[in-house]
PDB file of N, CA and C in Angstrom:
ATOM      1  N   UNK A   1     101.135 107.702  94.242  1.00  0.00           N
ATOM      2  CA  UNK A   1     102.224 108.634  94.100  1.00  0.00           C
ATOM      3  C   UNK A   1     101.714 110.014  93.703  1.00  0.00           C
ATOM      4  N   UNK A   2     100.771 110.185  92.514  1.00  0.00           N
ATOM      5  CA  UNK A   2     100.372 111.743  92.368  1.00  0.00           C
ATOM      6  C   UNK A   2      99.485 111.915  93.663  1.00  0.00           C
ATOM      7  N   UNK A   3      98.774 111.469  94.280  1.00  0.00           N
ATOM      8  CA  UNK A   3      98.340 111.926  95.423  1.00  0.00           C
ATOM      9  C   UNK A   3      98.526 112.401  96.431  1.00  0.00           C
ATOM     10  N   UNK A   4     100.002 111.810  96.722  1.00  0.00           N
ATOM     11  CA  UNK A   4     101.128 112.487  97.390  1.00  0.00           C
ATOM     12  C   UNK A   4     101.521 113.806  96.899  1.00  0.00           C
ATOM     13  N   UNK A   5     101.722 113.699  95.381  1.00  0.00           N
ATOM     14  CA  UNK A   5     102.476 115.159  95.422  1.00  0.00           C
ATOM     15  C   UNK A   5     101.330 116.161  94.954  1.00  0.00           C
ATOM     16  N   UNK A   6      99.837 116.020  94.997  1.00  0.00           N
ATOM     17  CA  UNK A   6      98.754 116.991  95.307  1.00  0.00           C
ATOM     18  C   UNK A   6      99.272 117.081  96.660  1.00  0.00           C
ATOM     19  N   UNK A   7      99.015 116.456  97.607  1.00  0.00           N
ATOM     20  CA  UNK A   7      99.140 116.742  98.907  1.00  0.00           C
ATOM     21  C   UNK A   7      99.978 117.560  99.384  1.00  0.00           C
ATOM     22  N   UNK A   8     101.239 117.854  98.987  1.00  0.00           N
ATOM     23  CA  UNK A   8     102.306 118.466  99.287  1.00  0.00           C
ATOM     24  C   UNK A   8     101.744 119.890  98.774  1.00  0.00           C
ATOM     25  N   UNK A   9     100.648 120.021  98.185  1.00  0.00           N
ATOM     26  CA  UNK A   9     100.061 121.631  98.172  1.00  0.00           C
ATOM     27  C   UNK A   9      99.359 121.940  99.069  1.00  0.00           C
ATOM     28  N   UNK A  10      98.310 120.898 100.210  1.00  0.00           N
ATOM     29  CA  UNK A  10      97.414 121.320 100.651  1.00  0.00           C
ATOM     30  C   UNK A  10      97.965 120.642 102.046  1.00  0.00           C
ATOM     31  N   UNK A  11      98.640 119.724 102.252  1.00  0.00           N
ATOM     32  CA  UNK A  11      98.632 119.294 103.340  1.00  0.00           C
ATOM     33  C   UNK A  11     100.627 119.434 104.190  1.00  0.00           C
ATOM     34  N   UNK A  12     100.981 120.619 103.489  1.00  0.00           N
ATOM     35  CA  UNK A  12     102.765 120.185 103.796  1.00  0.00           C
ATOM     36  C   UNK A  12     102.883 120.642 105.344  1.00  0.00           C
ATOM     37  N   UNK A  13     103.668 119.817 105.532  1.00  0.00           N
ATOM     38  CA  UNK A  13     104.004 119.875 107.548  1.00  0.00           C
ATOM     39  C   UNK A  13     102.808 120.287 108.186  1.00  0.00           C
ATOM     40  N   UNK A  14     101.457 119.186 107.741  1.00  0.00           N
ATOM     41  CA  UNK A  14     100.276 119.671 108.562  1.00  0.00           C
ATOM     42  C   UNK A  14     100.062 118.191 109.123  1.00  0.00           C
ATOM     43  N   UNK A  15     100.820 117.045 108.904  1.00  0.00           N
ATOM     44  CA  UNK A  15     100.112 115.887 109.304  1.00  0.00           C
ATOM     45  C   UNK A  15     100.851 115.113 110.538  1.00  0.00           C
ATOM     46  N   UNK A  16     100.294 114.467 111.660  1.00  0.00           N
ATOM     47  CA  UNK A  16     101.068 114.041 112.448  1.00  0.00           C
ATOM     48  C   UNK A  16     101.385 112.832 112.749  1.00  0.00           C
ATOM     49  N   UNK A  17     101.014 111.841 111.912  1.00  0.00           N
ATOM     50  CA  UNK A  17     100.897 110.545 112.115  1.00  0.00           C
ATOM     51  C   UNK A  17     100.737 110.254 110.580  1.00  0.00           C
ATOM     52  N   UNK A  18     101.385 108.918 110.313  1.00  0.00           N
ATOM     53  CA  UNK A  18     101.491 108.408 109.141  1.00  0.00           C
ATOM     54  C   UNK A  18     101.335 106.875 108.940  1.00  0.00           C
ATOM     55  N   UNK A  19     100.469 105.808 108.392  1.00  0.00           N
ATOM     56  CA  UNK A  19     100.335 104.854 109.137  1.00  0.00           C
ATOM     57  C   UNK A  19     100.360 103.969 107.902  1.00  0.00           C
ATOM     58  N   UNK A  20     101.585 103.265 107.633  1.00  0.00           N
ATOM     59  CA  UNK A  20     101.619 102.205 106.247  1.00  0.00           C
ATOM     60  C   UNK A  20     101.285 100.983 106.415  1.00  0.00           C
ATOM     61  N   UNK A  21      99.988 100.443 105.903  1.00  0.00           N
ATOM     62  CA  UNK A  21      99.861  99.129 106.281  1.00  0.00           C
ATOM     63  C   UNK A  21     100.655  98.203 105.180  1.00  0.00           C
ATOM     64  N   UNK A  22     101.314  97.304 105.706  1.00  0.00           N
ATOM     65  CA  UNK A  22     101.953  96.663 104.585  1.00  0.00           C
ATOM     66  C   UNK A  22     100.912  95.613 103.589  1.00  0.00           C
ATOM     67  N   UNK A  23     100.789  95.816 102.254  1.00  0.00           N
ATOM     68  CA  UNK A  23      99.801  95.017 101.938  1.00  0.00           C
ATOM     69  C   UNK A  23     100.012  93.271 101.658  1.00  0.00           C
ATOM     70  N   UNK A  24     101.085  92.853 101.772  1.00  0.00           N
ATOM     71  CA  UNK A  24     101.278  91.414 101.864  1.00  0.00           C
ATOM     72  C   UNK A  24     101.059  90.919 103.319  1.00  0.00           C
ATOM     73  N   UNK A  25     100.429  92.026 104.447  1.00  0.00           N
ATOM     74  CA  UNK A  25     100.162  90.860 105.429  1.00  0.00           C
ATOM     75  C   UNK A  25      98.656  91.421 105.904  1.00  0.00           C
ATOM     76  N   UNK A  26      97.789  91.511 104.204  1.00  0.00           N
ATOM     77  CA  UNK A  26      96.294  91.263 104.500  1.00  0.00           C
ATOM     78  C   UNK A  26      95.346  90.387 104.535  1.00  0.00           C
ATOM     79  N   UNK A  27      96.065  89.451 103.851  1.00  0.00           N
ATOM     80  CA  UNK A  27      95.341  88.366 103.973  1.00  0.00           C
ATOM     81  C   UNK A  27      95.071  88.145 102.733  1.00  0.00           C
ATOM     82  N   UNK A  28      94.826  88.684 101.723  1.00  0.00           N
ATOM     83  CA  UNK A  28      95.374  88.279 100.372  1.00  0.00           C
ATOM     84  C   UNK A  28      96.115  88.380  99.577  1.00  0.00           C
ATOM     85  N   UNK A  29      96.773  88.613 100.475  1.00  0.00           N
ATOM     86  CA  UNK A  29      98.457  88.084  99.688  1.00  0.00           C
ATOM     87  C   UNK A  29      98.810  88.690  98.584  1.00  0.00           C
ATOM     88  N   UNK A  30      98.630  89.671  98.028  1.00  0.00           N
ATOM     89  CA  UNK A  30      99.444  90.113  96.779  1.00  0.00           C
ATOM     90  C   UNK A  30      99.056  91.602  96.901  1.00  0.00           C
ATOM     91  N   UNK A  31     100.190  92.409  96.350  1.00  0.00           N
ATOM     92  CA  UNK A  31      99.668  93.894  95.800  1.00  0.00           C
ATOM     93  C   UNK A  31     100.483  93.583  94.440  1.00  0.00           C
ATOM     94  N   UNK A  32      99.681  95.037  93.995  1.00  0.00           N
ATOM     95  CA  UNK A  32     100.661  95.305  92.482  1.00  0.00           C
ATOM     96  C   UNK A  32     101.366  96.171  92.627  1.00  0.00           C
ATOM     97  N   UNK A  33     102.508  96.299  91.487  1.00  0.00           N
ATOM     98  CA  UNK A  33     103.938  96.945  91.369  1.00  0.00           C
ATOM     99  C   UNK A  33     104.582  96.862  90.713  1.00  0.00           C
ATOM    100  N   UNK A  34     105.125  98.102  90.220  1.00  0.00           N
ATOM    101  CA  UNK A  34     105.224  98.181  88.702  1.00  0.00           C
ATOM    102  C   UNK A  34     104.552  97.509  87.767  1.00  0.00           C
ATOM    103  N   UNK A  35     103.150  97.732  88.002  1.00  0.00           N
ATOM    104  CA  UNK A  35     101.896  97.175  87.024  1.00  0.00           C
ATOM    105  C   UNK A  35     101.671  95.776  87.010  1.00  0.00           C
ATOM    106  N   UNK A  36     102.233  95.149  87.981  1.00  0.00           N
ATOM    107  CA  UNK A  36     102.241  93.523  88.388  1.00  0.00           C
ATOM    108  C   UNK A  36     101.846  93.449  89.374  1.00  0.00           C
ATOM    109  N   UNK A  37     101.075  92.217  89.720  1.00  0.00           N
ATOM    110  CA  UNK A  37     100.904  91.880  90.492  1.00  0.00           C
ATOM    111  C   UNK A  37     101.883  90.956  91.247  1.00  0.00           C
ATOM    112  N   UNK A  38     102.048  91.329  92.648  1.00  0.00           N
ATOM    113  CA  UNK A  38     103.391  90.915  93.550  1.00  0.00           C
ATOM    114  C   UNK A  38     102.704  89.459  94.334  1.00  0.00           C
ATOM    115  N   UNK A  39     102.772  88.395  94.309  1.00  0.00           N
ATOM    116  CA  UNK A  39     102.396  87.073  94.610  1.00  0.00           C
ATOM    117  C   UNK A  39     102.876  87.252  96.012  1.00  0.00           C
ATOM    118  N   UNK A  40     101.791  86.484  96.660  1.00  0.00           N
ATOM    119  CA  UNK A  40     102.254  86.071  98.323  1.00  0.00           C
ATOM    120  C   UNK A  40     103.563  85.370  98.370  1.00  0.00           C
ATOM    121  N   UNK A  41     103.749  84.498  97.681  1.00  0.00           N
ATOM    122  CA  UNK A  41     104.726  83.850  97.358  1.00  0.00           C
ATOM    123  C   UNK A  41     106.310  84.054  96.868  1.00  0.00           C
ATOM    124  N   UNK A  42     105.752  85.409  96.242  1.00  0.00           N
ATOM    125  CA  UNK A  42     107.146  86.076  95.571  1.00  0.00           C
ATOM    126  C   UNK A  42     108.360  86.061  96.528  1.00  0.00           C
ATOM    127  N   UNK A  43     109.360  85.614  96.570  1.00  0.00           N
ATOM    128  CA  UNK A  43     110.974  85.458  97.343  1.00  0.00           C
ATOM    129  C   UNK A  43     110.950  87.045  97.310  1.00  0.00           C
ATOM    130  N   UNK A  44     110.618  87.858  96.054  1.00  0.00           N
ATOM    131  CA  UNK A  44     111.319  89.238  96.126  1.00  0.00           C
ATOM    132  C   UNK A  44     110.237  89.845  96.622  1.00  0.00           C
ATOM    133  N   UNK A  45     109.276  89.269  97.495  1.00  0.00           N
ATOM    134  CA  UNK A  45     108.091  90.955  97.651  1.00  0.00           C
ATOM    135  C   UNK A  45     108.502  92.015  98.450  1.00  0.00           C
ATOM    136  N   UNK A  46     109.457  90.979  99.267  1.00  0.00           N
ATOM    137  CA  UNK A  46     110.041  92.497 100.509  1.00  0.00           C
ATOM    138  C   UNK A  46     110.375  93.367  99.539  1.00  0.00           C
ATOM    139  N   UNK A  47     111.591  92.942  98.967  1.00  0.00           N
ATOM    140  CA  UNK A  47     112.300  94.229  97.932  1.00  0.00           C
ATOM    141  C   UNK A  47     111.369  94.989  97.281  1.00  0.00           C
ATOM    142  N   UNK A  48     110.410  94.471  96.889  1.00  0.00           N
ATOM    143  CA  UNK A  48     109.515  95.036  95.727  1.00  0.00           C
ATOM    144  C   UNK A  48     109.065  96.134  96.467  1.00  0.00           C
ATOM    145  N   UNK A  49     108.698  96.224  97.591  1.00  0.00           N
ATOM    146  CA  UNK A  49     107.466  96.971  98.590  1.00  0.00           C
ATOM    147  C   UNK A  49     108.720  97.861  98.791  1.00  0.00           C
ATOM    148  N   UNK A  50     109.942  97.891  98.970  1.00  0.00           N
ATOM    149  CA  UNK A  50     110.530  99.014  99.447  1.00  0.00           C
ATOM    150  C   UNK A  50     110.927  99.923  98.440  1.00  0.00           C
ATOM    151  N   UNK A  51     111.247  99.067  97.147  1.00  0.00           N
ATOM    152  CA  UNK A  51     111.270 100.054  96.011  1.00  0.00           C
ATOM    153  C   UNK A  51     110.133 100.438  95.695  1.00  0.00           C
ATOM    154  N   UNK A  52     109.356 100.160  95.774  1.00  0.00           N
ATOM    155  CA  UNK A  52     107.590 100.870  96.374  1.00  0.00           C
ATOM    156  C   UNK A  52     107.698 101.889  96.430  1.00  0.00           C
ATOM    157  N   UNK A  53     107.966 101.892  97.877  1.00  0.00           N
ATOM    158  CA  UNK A  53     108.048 103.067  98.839  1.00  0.00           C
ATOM    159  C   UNK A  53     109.237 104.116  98.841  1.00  0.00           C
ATOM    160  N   UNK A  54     110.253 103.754  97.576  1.00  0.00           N
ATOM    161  CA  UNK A  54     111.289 104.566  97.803  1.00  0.00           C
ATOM    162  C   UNK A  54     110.990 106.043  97.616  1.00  0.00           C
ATOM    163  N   UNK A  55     110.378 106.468  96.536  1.00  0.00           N
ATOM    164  CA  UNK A  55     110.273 107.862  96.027  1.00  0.00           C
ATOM    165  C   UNK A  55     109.034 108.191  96.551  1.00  0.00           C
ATOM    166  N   UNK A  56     107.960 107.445  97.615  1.00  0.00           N
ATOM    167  CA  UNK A  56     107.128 107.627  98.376  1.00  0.00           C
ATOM    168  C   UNK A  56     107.319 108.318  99.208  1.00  0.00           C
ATOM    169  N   UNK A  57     108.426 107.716 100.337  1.00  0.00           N
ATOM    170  CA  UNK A  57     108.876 108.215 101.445  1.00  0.00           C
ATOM    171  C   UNK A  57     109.328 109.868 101.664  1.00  0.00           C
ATOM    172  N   UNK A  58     110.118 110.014 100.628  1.00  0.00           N
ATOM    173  CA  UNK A  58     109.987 111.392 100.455  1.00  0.00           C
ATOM    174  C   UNK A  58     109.033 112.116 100.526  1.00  0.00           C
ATOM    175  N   UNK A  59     108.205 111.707  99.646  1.00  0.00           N
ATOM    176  CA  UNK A  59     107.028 112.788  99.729  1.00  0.00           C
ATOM    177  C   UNK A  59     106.056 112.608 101.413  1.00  0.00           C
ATOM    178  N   UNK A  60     105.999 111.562 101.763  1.00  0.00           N
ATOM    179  CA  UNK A  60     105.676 111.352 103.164  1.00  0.00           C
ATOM    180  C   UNK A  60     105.904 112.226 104.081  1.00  0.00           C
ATOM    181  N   UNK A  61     107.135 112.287 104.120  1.00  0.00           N
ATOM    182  CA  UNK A  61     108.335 112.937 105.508  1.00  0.00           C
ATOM    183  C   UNK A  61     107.760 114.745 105.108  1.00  0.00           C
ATOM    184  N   UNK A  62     107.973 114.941 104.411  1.00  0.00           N
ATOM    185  CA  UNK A  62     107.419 116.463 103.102  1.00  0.00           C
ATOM    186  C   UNK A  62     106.204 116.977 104.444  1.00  0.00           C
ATOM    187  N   UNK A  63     105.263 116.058 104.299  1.00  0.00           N
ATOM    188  CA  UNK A  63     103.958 115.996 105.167  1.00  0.00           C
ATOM    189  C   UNK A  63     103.616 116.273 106.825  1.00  0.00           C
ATOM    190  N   UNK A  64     104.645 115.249 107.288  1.00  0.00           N
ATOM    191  CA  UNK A  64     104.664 115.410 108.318  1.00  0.00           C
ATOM    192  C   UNK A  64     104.764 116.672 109.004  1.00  0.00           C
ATOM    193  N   UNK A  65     104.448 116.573 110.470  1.00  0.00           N
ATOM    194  CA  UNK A  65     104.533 118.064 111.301  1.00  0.00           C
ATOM    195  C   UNK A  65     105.880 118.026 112.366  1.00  0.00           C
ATOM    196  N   UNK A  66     106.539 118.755 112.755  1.00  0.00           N
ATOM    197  CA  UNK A  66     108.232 118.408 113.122  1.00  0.00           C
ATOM    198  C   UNK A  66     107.920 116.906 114.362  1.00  0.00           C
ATOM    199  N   UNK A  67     106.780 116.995 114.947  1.00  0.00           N
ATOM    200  CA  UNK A  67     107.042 116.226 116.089  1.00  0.00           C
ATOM    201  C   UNK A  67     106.526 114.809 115.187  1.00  0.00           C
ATOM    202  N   UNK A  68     106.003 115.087 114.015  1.00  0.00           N
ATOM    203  CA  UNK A  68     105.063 113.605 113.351  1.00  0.00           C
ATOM    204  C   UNK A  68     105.951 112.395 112.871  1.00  0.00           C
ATOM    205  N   UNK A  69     105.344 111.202 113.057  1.00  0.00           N
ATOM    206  CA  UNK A  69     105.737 109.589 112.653  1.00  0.00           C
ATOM    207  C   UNK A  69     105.359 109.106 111.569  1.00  0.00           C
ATOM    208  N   UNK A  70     105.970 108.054 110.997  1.00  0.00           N
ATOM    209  CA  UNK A  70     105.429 107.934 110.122  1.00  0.00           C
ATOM    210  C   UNK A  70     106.045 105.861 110.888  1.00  0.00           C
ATOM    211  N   UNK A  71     104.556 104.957 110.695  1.00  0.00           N
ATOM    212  CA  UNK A  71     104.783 103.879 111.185  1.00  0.00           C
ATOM    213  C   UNK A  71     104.039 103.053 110.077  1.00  0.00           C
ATOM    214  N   UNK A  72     105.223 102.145 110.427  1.00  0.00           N
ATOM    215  CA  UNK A  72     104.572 100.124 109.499  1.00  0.00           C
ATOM    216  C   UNK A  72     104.039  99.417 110.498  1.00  0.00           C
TER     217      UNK A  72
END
């Protein structure tokens, strides 16, 4: 997240492609969130990963260049 909003100084509407790999389908099965670790197993990981990404996304889109994507 602060990396994002450095970026938004050096990189705003310069990027054209955006590419989120989801981390529950790497093969080991867990990321962390909100300082936990999210189990392969977890019923809630979808949810977890999008409240993730909620205040992410913003800063994402920020980045992009008018014609740029941003893909899962």
């Amino acid at each position: 997240f602060h990396a994002l909003q450095i970026l938004q100084t050096t990189h705003l509407r310069r990027v054209k492609l955006i590419l989120i790999d989801l981390p529950y389908n790497k093969g080991n099965g867990d990321f962390i969130f909100d300082g936990k670790v999210v189990d392969k197993d977890d019923p809630e990981k979808s949810s977890k990963w999008i409240s993730f990404l909620e205040k992410r996304l913003p800063l994402l889109k920020e980045l992009l260049t008018e014609d740029g994507c941003i893909m899962m």
